[in-house]
Structures are given as structure tokens and as C-alpha cells.
C-alpha atoms as a PDB file:
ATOM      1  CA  UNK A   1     -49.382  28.035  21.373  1.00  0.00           C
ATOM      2  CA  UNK A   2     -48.340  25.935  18.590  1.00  0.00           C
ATOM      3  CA  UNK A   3     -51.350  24.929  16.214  1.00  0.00           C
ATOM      4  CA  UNK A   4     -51.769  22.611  13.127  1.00  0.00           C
ATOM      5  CA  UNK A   5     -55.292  21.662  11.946  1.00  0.00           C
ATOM      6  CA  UNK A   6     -55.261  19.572   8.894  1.00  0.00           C
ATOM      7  CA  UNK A   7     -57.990  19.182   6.822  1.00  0.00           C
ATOM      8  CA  UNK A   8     -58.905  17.543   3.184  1.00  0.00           C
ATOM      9  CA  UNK A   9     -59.180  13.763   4.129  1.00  0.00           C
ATOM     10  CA  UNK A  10     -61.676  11.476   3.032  1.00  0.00           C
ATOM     11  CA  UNK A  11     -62.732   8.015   1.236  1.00  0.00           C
ATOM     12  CA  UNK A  12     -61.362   8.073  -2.948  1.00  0.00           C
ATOM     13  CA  UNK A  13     -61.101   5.066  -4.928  1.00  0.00           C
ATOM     14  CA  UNK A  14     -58.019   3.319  -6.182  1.00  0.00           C
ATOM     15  CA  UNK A  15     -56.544   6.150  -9.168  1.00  0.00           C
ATOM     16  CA  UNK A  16     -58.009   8.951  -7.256  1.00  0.00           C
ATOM     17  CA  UNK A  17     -56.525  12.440  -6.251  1.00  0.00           C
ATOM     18  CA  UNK A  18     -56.827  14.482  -2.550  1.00  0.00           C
ATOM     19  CA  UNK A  19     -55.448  17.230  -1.754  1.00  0.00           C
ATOM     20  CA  UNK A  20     -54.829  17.535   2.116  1.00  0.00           C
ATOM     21  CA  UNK A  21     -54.034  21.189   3.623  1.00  0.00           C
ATOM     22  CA  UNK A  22     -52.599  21.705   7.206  1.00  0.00           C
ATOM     23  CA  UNK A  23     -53.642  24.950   8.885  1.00  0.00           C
ATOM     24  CA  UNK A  24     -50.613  26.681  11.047  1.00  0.00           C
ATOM     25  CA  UNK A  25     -50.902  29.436  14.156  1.00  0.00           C
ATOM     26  CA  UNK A  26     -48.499  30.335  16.934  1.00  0.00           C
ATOM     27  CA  UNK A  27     -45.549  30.648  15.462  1.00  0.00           C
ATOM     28  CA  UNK A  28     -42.875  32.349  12.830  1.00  0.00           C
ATOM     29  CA  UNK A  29     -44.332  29.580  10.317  1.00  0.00           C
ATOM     30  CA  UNK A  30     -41.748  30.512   7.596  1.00  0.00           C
ATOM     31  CA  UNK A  31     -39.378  29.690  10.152  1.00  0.00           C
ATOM     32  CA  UNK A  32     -39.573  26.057   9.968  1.00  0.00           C
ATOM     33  CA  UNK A  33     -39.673  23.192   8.197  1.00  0.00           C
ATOM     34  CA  UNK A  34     -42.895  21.278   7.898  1.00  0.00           C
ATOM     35  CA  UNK A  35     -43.850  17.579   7.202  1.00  0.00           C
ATOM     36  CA  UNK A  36     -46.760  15.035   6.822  1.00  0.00           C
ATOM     37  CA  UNK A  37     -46.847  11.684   7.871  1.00  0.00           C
ATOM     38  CA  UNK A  38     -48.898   8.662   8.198  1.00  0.00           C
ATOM     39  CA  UNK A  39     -50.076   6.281   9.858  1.00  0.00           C
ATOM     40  CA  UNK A  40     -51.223   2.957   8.674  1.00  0.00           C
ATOM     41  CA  UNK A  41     -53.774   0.726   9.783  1.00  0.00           C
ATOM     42  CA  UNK A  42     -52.642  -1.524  12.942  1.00  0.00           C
ATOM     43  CA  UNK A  43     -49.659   0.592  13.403  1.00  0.00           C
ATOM     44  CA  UNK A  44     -48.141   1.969  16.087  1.00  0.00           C
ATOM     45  CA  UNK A  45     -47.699   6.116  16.744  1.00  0.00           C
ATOM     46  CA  UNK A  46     -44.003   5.148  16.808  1.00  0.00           C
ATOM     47  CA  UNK A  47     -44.210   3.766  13.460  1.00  0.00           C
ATOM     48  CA  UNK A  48     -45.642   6.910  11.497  1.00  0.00           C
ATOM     49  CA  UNK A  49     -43.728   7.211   8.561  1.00  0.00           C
ATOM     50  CA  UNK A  50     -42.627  10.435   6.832  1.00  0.00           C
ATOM     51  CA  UNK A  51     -43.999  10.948   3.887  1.00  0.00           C
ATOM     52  CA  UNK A  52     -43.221  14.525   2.537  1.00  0.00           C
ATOM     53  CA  UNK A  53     -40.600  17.547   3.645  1.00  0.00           C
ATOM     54  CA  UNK A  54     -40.807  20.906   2.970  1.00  0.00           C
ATOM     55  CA  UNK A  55     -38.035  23.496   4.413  1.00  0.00           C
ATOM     56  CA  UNK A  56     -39.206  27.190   5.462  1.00  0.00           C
ATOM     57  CA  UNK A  57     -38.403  28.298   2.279  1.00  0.00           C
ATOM     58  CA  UNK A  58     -39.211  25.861   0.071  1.00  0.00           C
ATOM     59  CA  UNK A  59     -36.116  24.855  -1.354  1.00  0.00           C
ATOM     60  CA  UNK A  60     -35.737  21.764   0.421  1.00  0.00           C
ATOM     61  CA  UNK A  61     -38.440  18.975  -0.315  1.00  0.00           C
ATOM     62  CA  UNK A  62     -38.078  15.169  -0.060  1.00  0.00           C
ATOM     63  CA  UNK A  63     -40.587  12.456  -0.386  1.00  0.00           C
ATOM     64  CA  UNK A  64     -40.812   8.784   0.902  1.00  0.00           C
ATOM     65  CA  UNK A  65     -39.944   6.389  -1.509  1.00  0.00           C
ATOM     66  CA  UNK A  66     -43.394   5.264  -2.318  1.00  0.00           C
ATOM     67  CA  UNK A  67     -44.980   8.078  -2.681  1.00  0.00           C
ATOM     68  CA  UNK A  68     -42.343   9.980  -5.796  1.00  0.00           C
ATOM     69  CA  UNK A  69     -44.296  11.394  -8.724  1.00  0.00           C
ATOM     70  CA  UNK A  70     -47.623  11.101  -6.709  1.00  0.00           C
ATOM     71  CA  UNK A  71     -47.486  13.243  -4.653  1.00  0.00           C
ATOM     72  CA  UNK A  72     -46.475  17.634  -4.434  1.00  0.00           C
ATOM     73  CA  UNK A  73     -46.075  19.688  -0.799  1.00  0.00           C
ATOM     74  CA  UNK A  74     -46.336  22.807  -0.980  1.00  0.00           C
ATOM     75  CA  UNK A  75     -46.663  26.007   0.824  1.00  0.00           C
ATOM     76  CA  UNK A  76     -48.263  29.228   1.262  1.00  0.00           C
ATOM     77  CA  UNK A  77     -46.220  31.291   3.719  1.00  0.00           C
ATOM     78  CA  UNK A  78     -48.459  34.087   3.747  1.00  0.00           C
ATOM     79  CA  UNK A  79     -51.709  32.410   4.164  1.00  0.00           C
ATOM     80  CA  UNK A  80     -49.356  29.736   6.692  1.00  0.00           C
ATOM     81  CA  UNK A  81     -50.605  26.540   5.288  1.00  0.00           C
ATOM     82  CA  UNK A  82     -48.742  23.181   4.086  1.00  0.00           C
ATOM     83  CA  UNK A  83     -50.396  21.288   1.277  1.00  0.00           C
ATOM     84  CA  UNK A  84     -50.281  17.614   0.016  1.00  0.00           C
ATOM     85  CA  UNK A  85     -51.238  16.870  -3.289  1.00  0.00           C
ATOM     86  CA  UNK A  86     -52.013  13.187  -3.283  1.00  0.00           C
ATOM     87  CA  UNK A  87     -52.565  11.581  -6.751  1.00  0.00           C
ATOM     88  CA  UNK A  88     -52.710   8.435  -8.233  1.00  0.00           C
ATOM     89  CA  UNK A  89     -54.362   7.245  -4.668  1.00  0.00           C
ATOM     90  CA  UNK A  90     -53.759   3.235  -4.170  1.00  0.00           C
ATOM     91  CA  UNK A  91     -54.805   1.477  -1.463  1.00  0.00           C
ATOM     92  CA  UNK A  92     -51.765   1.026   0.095  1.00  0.00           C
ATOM     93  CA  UNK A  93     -52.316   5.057   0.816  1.00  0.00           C
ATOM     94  CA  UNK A  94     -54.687   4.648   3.310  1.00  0.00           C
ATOM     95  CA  UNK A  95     -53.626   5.787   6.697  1.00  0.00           C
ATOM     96  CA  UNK A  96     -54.061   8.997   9.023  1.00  0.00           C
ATOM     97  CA  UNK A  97     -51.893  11.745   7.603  1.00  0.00           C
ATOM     98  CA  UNK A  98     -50.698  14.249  10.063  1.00  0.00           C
ATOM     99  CA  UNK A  99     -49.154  17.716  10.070  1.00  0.00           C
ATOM    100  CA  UNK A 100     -46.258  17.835  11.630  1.00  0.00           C
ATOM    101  CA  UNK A 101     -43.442  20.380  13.172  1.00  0.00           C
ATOM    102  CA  UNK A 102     -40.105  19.411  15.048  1.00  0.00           C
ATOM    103  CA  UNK A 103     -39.619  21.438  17.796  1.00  0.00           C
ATOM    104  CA  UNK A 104     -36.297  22.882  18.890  1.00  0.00           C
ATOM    105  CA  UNK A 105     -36.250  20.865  22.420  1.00  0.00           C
ATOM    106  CA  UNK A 106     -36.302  17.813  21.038  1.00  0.00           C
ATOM    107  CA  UNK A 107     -38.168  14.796  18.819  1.00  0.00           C
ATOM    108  CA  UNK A 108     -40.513  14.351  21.967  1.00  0.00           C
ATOM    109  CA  UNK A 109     -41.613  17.922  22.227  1.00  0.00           C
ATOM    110  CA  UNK A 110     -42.442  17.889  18.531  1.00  0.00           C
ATOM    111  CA  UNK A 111     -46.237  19.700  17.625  1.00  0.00           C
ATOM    112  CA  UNK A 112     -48.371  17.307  15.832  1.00  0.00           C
ATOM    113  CA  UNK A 113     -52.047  17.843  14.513  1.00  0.00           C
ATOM    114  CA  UNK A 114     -54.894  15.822  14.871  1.00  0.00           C
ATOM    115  CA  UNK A 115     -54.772  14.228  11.636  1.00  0.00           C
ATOM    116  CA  UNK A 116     -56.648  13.595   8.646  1.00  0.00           C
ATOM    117  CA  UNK A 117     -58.425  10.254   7.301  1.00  0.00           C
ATOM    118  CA  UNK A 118     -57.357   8.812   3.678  1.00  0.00           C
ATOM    119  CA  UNK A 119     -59.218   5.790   2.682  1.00  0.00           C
ATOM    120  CA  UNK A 120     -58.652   4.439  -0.549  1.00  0.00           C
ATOM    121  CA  UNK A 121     -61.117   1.682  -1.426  1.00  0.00           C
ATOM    122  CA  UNK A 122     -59.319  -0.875  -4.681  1.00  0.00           C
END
């Protein structure tokens, strides 16, 4: 079955770089399009927001708004991981980033990991 471990979280002060990876199984991975998101504090699972898009090939990527020129995804087809490159950490960064894959039934049916921890202390 469909599998995304994410690892790479952890507690980095204000300025500070992470770089989160998201480990894929049970699928064609260079088949689809992958993306984190987040979670802030006192936030609702509905309310994750995107914050980086990668297509299977790596042509496509998009970032939220707030996060352009901090931070890179990437990915390694071959070893099937998705990176995030977070630099330039600020507190308003901290939230549980999660690996994410849409799935062809539908939004509900989409494969989510169990997410990493950023804390960013100011």
C-alpha cells in the first residue's frame, strides 16, 4: 500500500535552515505529483496549507506565497524521495509538515504521512 514517511523535523532558531525528506513505497512514484504541507498551531486538518508542488517529473513546482526564495523541493526518483529545503526559518514556520499524494479517487482518498515537527524558536 501507499507509504510516505517523512523525516528531518526538529526545533531551529529564527534564520535557521532544515531540510525535511519524505520517504515513498507502493507505488509508480515518478508517476505522480508530490506536495508538503503544514499545519499550524491551533489549526484545523482542514486548514493545512500547501506549501510546495513538485510534478512527477519535475518540471512543474510552485510554492505558497510565503514561503518563495526560502524554500527548494526536490526529488530523487530513483531513490523515491521528496525533499524540502527550508531556509531562512522564521517563526511563523512552525507547524507539522506533511508528505502528501492526491489520489486518483478523489481529495478524500488522498495518502498522507505522519508528519514532521518544525519549531522555530524567535
Amino acid at each position: 500500500q501507499v507509504q510516505l514517511v517523512e523525516s528531518g523535523g526538529g526545533v531551529v532558531q529564527s534564520g535557521g535552515s532544515l531540510t525535511l525528506s519524505c520517504e515513498a513505497s507502493g507505488f509508480v512514484f515518478s508517476a505522480y505529483a508530490l506536495n508538503w504541507y503544514r499545519q499550524s498551531p491551533g489549526k484545523e486538518r482542514e486548514e493545512r496549507e500547501l506549501v510546495a508542488h513538485i510534478s512527477g517529473d519535475s518540471t512543474v513546482i510552485r510554492y505558497h506565497a510565503s514561503v518563495k526564495g526560502r524554500f527548494t523541493i526536490s526529488r530523487d526518483n530513483a531513490k523515491q524521495t521528496v525533499n524540502l529545503q527550508m531556509n531562512n526559518l522564521q517563526p511563523e514556520d512552525t507547524a507539522k509538515y506533511y508528505c502528501h499524494r492526491a489520489s486518483r479517487v478523489g481529495p478524500a482518498n488522498a495518502y498522507w504521512g505522519q508528519g514532521t515537527q518544525v519549531t522555530v524558536s524567535s
